[in-house]
Protein backbone atom coordinates (compact mmCIF):
# COMPACT_ATOMS: atom_id res chain seq x y z
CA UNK A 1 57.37 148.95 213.15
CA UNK A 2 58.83 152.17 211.84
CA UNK A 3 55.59 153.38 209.72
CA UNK A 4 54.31 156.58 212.09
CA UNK A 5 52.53 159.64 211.29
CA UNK A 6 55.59 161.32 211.76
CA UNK A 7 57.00 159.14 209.97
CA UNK A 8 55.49 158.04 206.45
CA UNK A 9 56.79 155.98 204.38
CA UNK A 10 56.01 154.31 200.85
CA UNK A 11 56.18 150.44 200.79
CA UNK A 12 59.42 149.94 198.62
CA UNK A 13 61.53 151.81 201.28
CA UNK A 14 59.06 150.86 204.06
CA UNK A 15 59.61 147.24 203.35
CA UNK A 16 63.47 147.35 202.74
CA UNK A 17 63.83 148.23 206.35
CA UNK A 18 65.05 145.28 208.80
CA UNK A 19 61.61 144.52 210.59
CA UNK A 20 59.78 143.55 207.39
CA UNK A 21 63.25 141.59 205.90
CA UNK A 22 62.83 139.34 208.74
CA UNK A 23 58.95 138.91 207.94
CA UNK A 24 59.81 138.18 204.90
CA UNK A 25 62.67 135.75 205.70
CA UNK A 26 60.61 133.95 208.07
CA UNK A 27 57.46 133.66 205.28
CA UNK A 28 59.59 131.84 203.25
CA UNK A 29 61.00 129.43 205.51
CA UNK A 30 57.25 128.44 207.01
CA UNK A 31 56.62 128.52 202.91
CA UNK A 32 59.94 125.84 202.29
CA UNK A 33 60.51 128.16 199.52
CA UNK A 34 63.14 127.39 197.25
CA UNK A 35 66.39 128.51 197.54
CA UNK A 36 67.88 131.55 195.52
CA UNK A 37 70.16 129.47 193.53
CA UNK A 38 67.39 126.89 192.53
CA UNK A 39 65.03 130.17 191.77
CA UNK A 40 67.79 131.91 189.54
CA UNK A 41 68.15 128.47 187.29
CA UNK A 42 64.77 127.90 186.52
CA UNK A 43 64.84 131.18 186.13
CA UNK A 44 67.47 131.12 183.25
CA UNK A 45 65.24 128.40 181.65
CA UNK A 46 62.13 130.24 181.26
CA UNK A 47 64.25 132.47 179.13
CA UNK A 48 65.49 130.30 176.86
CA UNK A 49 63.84 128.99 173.02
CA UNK A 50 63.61 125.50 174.72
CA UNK A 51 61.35 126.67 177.13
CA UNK A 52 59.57 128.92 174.25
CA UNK A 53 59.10 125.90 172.51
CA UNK A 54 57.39 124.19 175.16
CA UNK A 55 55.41 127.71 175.95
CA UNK A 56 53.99 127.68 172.88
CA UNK A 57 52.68 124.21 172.72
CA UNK A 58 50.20 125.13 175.57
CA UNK A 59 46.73 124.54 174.88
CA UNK A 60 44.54 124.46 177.54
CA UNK A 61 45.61 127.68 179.80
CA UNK A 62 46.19 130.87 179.63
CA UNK A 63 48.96 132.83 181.70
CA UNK A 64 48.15 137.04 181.89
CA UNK A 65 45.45 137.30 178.62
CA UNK A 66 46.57 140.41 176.79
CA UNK A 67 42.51 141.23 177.01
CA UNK A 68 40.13 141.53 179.32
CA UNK A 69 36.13 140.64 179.49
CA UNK A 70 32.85 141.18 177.03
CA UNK A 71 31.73 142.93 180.07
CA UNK A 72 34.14 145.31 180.92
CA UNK A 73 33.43 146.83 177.48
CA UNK A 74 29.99 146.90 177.63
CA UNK A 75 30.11 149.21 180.36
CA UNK A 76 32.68 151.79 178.62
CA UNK A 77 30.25 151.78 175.98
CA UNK A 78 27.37 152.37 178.00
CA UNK A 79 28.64 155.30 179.69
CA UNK A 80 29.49 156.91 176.18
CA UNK A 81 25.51 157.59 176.11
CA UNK A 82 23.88 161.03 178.09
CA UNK A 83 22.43 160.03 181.59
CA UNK A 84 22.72 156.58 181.50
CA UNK A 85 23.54 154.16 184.05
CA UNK A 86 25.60 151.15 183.32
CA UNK A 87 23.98 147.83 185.03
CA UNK A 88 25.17 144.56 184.87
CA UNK A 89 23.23 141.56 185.70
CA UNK A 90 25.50 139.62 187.58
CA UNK A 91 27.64 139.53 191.33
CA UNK A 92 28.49 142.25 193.22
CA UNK A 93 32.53 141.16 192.58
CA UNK A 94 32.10 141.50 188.66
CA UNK A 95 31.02 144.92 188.69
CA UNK A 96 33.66 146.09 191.79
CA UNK A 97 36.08 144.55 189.13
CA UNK A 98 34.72 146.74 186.35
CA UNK A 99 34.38 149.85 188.36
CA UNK A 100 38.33 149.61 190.15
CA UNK A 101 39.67 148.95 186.56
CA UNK A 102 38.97 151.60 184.69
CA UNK A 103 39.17 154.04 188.21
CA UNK A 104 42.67 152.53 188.40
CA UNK A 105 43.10 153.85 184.28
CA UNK A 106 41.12 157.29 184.20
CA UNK A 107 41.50 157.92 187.95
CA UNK A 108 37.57 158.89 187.98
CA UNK A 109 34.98 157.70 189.79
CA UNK A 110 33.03 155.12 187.63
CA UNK A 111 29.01 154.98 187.96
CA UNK A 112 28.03 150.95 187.17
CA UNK A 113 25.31 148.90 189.71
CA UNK A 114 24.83 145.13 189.49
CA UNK A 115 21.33 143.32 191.13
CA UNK A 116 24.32 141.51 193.45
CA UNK A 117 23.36 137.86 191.86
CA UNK A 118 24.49 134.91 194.57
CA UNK A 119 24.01 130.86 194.94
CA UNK A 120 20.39 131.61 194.77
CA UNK A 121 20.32 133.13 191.44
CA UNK A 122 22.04 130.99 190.28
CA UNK A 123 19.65 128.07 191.01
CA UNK A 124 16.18 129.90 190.56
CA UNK A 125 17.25 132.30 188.33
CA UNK A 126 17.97 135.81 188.41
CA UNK A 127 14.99 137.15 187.61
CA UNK A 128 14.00 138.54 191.00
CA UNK A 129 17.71 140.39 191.21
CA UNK A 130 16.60 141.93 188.20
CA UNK A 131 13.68 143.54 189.31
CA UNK A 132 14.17 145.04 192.27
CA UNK A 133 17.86 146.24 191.23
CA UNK A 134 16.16 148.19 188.24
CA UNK A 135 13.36 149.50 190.68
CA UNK A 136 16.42 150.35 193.12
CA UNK A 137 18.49 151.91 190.41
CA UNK A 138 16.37 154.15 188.93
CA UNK A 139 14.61 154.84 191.77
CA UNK A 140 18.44 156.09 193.80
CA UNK A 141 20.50 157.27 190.83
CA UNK A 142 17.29 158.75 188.57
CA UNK A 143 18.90 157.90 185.09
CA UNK A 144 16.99 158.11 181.79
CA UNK A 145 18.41 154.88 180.42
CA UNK A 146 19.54 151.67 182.01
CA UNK A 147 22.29 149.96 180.17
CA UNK A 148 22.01 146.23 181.38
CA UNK A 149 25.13 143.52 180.62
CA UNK A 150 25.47 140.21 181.42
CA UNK A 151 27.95 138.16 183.56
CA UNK A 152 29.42 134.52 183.43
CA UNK A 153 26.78 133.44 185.74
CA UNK A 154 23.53 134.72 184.26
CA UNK A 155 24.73 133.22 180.93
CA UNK A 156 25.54 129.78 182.16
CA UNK A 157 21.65 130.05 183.67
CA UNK A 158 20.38 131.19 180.41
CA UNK A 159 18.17 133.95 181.86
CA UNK A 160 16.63 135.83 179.16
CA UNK A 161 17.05 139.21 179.59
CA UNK A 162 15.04 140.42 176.96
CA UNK A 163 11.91 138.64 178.94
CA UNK A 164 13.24 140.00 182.23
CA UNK A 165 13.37 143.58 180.88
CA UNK A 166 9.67 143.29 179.25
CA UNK A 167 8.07 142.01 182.76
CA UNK A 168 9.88 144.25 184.60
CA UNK A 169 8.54 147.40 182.63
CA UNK A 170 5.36 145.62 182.40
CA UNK A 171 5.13 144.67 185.92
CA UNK A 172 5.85 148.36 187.44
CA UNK A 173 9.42 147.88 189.03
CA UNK A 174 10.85 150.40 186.38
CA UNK A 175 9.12 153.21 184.97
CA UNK A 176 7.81 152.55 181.15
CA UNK A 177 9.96 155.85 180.07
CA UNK A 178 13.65 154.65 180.89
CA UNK A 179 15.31 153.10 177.88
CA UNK A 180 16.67 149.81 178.66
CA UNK A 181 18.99 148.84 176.37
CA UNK A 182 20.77 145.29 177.24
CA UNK A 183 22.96 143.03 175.51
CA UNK A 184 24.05 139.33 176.52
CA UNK A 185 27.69 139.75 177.22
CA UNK A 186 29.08 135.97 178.73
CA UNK A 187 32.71 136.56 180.05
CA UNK A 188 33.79 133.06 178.90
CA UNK A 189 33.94 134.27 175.45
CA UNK A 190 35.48 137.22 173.31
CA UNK A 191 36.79 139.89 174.67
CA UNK A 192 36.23 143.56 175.91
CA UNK A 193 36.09 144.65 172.64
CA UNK A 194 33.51 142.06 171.48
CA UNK A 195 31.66 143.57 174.66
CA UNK A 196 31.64 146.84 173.50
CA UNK A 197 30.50 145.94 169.78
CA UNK A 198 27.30 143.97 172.02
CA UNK A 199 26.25 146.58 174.29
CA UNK A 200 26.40 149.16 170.69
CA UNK A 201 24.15 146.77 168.96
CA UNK A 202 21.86 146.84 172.03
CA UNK A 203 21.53 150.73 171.76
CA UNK A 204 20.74 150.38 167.99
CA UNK A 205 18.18 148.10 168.37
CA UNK A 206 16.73 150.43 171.66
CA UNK A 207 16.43 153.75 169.81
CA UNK A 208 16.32 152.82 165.96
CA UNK A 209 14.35 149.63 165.76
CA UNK A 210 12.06 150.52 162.82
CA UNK A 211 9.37 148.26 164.29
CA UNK A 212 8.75 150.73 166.20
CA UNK A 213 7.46 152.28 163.29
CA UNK A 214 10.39 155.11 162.90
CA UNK A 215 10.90 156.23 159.65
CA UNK A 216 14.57 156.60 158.10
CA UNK A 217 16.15 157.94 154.96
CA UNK A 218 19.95 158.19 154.58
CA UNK A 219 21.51 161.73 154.07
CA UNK A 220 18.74 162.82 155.46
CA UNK A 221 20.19 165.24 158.45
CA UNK A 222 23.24 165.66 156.23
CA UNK A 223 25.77 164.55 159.13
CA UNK A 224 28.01 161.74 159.23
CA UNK A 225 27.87 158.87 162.03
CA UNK A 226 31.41 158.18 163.84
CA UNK A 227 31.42 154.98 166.06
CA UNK A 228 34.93 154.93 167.69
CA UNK A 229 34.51 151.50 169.61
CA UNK A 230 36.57 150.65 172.62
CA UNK A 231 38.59 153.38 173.20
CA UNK A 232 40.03 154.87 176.57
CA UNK A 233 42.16 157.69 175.28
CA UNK A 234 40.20 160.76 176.31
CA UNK A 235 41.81 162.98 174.11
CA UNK A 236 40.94 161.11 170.79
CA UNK A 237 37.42 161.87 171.04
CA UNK A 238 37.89 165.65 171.53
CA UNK A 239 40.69 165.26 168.31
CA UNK A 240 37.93 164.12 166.27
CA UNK A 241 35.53 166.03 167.28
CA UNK A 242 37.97 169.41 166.73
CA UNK A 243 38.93 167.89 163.10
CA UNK A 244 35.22 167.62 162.07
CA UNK A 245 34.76 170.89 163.39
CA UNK A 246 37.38 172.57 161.56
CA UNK A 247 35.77 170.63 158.38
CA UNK A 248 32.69 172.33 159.32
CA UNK A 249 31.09 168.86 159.08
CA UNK A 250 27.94 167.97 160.69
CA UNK A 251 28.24 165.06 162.57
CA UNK A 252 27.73 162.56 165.91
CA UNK A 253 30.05 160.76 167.75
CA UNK A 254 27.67 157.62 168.86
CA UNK A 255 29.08 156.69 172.62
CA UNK A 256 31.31 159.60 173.88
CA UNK A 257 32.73 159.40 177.63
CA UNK A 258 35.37 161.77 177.13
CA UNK A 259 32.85 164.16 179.67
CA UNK A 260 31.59 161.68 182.27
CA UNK A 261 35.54 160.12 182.60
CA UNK A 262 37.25 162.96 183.28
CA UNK A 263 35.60 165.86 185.20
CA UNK A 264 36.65 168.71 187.11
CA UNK A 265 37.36 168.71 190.65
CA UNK A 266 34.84 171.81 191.53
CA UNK A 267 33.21 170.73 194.43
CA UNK A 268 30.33 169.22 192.29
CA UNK A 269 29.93 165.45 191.54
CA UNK A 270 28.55 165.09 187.71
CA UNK A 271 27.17 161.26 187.98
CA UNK A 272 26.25 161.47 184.09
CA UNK A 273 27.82 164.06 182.22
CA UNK A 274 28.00 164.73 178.35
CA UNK A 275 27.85 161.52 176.25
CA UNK A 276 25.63 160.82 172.95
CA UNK A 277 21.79 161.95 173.44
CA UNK A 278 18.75 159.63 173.31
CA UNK A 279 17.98 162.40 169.98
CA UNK A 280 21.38 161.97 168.55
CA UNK A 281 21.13 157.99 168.14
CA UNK A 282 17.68 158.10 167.29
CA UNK A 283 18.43 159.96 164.29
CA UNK A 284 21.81 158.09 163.15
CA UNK A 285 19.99 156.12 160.53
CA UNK A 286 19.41 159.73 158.63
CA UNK A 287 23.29 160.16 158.43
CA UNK A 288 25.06 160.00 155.20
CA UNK A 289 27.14 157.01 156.06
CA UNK A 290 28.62 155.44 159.81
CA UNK A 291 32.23 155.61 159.38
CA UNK A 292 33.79 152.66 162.06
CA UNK A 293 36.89 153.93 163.38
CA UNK A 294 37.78 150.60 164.73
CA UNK A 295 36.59 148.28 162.16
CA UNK A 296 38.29 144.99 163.12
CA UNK A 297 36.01 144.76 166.52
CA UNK A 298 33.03 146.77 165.19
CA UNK A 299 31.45 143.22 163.62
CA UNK A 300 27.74 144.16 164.73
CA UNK A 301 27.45 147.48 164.61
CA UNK A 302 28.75 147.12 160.74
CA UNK A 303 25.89 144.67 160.28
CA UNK A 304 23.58 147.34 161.94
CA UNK A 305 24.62 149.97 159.84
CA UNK A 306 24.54 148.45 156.45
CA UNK A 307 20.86 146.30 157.20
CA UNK A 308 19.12 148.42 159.56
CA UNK A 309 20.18 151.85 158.99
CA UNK A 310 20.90 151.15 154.86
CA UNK A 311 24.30 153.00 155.11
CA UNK A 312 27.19 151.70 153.38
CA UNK A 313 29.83 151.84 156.56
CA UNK A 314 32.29 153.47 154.09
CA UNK A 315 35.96 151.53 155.12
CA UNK A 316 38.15 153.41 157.20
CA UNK A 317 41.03 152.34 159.64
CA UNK A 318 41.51 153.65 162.95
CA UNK A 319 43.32 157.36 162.22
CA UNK A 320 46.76 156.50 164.00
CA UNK A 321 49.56 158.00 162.16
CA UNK A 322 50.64 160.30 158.78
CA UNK A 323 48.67 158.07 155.89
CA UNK A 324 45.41 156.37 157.96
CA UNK A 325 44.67 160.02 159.14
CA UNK A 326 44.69 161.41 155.62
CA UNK A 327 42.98 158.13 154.51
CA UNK A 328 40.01 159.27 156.80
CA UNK A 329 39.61 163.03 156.35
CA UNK A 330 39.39 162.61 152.62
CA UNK A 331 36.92 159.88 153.25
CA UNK A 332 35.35 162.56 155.38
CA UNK A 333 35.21 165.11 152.59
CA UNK A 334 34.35 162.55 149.57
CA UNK A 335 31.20 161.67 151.66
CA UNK A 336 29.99 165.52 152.80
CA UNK A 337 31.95 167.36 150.17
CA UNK A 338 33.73 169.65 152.56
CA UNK A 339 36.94 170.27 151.72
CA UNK A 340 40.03 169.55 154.34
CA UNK A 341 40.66 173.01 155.59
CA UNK A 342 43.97 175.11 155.80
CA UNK A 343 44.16 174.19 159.35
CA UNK A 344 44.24 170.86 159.17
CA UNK A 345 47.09 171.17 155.97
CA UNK A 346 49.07 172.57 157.76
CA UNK A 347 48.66 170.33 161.29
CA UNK A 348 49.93 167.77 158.88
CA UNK A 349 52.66 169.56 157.69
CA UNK A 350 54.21 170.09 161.27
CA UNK A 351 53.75 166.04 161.84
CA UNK A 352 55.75 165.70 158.45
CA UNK A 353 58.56 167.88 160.03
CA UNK A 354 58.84 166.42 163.54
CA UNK A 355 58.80 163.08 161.24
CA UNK A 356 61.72 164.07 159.24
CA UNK A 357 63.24 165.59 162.56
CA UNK A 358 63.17 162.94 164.58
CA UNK A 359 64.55 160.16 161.89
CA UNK A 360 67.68 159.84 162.47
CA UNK A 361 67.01 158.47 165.66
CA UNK A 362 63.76 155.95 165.17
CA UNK A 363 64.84 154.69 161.88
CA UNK A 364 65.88 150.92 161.99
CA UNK A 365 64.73 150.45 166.15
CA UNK A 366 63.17 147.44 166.71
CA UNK A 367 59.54 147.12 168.82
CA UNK A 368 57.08 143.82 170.08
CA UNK A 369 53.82 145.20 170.63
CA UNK A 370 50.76 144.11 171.63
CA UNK A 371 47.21 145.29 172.33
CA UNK A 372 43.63 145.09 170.59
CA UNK A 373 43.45 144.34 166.84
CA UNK A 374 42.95 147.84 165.63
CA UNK A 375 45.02 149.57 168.17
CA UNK A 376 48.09 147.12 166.84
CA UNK A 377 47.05 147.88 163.19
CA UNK A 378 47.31 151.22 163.58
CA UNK A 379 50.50 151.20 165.95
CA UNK A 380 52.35 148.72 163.28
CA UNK A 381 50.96 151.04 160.19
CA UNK A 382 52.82 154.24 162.00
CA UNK A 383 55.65 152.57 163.35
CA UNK A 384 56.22 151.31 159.33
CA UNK A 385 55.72 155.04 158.22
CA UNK A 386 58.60 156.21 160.59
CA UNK A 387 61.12 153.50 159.24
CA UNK A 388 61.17 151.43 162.81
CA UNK A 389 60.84 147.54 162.75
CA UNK A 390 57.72 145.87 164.60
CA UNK A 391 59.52 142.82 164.65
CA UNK A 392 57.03 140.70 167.54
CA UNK A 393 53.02 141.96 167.07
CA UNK A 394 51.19 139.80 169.18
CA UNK A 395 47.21 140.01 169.54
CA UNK A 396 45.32 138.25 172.03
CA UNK A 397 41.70 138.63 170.58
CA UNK A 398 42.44 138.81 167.02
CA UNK A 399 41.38 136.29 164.45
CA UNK A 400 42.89 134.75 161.30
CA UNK A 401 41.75 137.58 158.44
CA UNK A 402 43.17 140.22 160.92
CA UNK A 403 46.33 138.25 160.79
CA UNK A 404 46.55 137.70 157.21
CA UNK A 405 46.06 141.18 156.80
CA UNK A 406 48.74 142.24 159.31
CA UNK A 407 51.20 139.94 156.96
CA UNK A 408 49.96 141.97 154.17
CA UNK A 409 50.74 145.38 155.76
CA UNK A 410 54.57 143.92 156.44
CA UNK A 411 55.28 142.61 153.19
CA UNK A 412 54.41 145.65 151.72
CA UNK A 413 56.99 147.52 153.82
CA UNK A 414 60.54 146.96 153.33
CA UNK A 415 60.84 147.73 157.54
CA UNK A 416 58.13 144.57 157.88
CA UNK A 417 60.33 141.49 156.45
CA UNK A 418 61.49 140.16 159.47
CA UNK A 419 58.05 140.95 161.50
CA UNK A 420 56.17 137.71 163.42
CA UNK A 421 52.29 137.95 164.00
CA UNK A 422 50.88 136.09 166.84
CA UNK A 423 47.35 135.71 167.72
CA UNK A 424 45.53 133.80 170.07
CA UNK A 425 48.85 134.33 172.39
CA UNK A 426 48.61 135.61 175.85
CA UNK A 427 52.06 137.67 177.91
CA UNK A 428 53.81 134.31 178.52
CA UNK A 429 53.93 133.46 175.19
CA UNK A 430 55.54 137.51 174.63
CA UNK A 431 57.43 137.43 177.96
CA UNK A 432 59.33 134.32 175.82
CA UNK A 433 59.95 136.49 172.31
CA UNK A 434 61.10 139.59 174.26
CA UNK A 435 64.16 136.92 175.42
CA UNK A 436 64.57 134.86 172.00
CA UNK A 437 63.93 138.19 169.66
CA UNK A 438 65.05 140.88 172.16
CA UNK A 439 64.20 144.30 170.02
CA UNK A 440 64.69 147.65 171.08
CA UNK A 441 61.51 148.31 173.05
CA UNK A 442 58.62 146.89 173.75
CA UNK A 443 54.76 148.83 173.43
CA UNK A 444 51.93 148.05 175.27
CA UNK A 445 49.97 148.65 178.85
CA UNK A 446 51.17 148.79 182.41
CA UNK A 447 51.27 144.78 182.32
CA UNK A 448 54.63 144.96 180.11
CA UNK A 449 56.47 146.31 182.86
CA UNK A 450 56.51 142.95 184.69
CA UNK A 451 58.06 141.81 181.52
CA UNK A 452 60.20 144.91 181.34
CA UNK A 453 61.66 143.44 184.88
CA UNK A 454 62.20 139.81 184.01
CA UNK A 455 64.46 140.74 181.00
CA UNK A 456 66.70 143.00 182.73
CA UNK A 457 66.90 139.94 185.79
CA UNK A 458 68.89 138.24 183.25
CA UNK A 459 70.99 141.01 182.51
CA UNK A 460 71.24 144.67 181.62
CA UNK A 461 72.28 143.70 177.86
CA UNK A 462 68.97 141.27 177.97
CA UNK A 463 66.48 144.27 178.97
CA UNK A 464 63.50 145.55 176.62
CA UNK A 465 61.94 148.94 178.31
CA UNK A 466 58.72 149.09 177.96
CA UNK A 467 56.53 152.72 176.20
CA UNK A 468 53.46 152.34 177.68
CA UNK A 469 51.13 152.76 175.11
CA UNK A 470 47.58 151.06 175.38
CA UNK A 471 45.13 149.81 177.93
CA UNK A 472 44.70 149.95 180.50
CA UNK A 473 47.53 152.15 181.73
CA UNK A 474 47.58 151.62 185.88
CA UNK A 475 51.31 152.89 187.01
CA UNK A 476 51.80 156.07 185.04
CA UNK A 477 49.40 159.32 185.77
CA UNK A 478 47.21 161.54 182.72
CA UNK A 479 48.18 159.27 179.59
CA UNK A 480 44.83 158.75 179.11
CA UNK A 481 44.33 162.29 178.86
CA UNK A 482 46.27 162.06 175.45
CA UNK A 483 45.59 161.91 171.97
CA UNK A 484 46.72 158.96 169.55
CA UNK A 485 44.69 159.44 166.24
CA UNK A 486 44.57 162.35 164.27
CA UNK A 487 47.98 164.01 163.55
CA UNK A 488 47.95 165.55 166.91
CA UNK A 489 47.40 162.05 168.48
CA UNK A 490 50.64 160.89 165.69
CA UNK A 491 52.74 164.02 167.26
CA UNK A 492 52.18 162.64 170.64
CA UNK A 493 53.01 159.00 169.97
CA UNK A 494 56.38 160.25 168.16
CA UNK A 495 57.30 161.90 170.95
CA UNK A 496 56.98 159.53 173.25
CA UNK A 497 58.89 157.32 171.18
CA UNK A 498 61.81 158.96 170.30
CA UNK A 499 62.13 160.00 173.44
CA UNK A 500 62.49 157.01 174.97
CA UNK A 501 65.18 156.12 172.35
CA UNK A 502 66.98 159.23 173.65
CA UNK A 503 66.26 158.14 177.22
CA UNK A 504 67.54 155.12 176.54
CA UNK A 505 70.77 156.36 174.90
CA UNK A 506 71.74 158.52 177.81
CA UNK A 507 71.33 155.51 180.02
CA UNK A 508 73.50 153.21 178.17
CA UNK A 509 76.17 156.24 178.19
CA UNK A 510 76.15 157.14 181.59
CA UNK A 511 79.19 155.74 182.74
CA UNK A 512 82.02 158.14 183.44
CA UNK A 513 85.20 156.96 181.34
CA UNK A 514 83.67 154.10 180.14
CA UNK A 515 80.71 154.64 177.63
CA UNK A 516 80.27 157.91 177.38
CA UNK A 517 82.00 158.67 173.98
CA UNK A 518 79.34 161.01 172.84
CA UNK A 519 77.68 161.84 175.85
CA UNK A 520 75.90 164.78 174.32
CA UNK A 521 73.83 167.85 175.66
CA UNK A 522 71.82 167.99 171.86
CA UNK A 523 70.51 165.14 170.22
């Protein structure tokens, strides 16, 4: 073959070259793969409202979920808290599937163990994996809590992990001071987020169980709560954290792994760094309020908050854009009675002006987006604000009140009357609407690009790029390392998305003596 050490290459030029063409050629003959022509038409029908029809008649499968597993959340939320350790109670392949997924997003090494459950376990029970993997863990990585989650497997078992954790502390195999917090987390169900919302409740119920004879009083440390829920852009902790700051608000940010998911390469590994102290949650229930930043999948940490810690959970939205961000600092302010600095005036003021800049070119471009429910919220809310059209929204994990308020949102926008809101709809079912609605662009993770490429398959005029905006983001480096809330995070997503209008533009103009009329060096 041609690949050398001299002599490097990547595999979309390594494989173009003859040797691997004739692989290829011979796979599919020992395959009886169809021919190109038979390929290309069924092709053309998948793209076609027929076929969307029929696609959206399914019932009983699902074809690339826009969402991922309870889980897979639990374990971004566990590593939001100061030296803890994220365990899940499962198979080794669960947690390899955790840990290369978000590695693959934040490019970091991510610290999660399972006790390795097999056939065994799953006959006897998994209690015996889940001593001697908490004896193991603590005893290897030294963490002062243990974050356990569940799997498919332990839940179709019913092992009862609150028993499992009580025996184990009882019985010696992990020492009586590490915090175990644990939630039951069954993969078959909800989603990541729901996961996240779990594994929050589980810390609550660790650190501020008043049985434990704990007493609370509201407003008493004079600081406000913020719970941001699943959320894997680094940069919107640390634009929160700044905007509170410049409030001179007291406050604590309950699960923060902007630290521990994005260290420095110094020659030092940092297995747990920053996060939310054992203190910090301990004392939440003396805030002035929680504010939820992602209400929508925040269910029972709301109930939490509002039962157990006797706050009201004041409404907010999640801060995307011009009007939810001011919608949350005065909410900030009403509650502590700081006022919104000059700062922060005047941060808004330079949004307003790249707004009113950048107009001419967003106004009336249509999107389909997708994502979590809050994430879309906010995304639709901003893309309204800027006078663009989200004419396709689909949500995977969302429920009916979610959707009737989406419809809400849209009728009371003049750029929403011609918006669709799916739920309950996986990638096929958009893969078919970016064909029978074709807008402008489409916004969501790296899994739109596959989209991306069947469109322009059809034909150049057919094609909706993709802005990758979302999670998990696998094909494009440091976006995760960006901002989306706040008005910094609303500068950023402008940017990117009149700049792929512009992008876009000079593509369709490229061609010498042909289309470009107004080929022009400004914009």
């Amino acid at each position: 073959m041609s690949q050398s050490v001299e002599k490097t290459k990547a595999c979309y030029p390594l494989f173009e070259e003859a040797e691997y063409q004739a692989l290829f050629s011979s796979k599919r003959d020992l395959e009886e793969a169809h021919g190109e022509a038979r390929v290309k038409e069924v092709f053309a029908w998948t793209t076609t409202p027929e076929y969307q029809e029929l696609n959206f008649k399914r019932e009983a499968l699902t074809i690339d979920p826009a969402k991922a597993c309870q889980p897979l959340g639990a374990v971004l939320c566990s590593l939001g808290f100061a030296k803890t350790l994220p365990y899940v109670h499962g198979s080794q392949g669960c947690v390899a599937y955790f840990r290369t997924y978000f590695n693959r997003h934040f490019k970091e090494p991510v610290a999660c163990v399972s006790d390795s459950m097999t056939e065994d376990a799953a006959v006897f029970g998994g209690n015996k994996n889940m001593n001697d993997g908490l004896q193991n863990a603590s005893a290897l990585y030294k963490p002062e809590v243990i974050a356990v989650s569940t799997t498919c497997m332990a839940e179709v078992i019913g092992d009862d992990i609150s028993a499992f954790v009580a025996n184990a502390k009882k019985d010696g195999f992990v020492d009586s001071k590490i915090a175990v917090p644990f939630a039951h987390t069954p993969s078959f169900i909800g989603s990541h987020i729901t996961g996240w919302d779990n594994m929050f409740e589980g810390f609550a119920r660790e650190f501020t169980d008043k049985s434990a004879g704990r007493d609370y009083q509201p407003g008493r440390n004079g600081k406000i709560n913020l719970v941001t829920g699943f959320e894997t852009y680094l940069g919107n902790y640390r634009v929160i954290k700044r905007m509170m700051e410049q409030m001179g608000v007291g406050y604590s940010l309950l699960s923060d792994p902007s630290e521990v998911l994005d260290t420095p390469a110094d020659g030092e590994y940092r297995m747990y760094a920053g996060g939310t102290t054992q203190e910090e949650m301990r004392d939440a229930p003396n805030a002035i309020d929680t504010l939820l930043l992602q209400p929508w999948h925040l269910l029972k940490t709301k109930k939490v908050v509002q039962e157990e810690w006797q706050q009201p959970a004041t409404p907010v939205s999640i801060p995307m854009g011009l009007n939810a961000t001011d919608r949350f600092l005065m909410t900030v302010s009403e509650l502590t009675g700081k006022p919104i600095p000059a700062a922060l005036t005047l941060e808004r003021g330079r949004l307003v002006d790249m707004m009113l800049d950048s107009h001419t070119w967003l106004h009336g471009k249509s999107y389909g987006l997708y994502g979590d429910p809050d994430f879309v919220m906010g995304m639709t809310q901003m893309l309204l604000e800027l006078g663009c059209e989200p004419t396709v929204i689909l949500c995977h994990n969302a429920n009916k009140r979610w959707q009737k308020a989406m419809k809400k949102i849209l009728a009371d926008s003049p750029y929403g009357h011609e918006s669709e809101v799916y739920i309950n709809c996986d990638l096929w079912h958009f893969r078919s609407l970016m064909f029978t609605r074709k807008p402008d662009f489409m916004i969501g993770n790296s899994y739109g690009k596959f989209i991306q490429r069947d469109t322009l398959a059809k034909g150049e005029q057919f094609e909706v790029p993709l802005i990758r905006i979302g999670f998990p983001i696998f094909d494009r480096h440091h976006l995760h390392r960006l901002s989306t809330w706040g008005y910094e995070g609303a500068m950023t997503v402008l940017t990117t998305l009149v700049n792929a209008s512009l992008e876009k533009l000079d593509r369709d103009t490229m061609k010498l003596g042909k289309t470009d009329y107004s080929y022009d060096l400004i914009r």
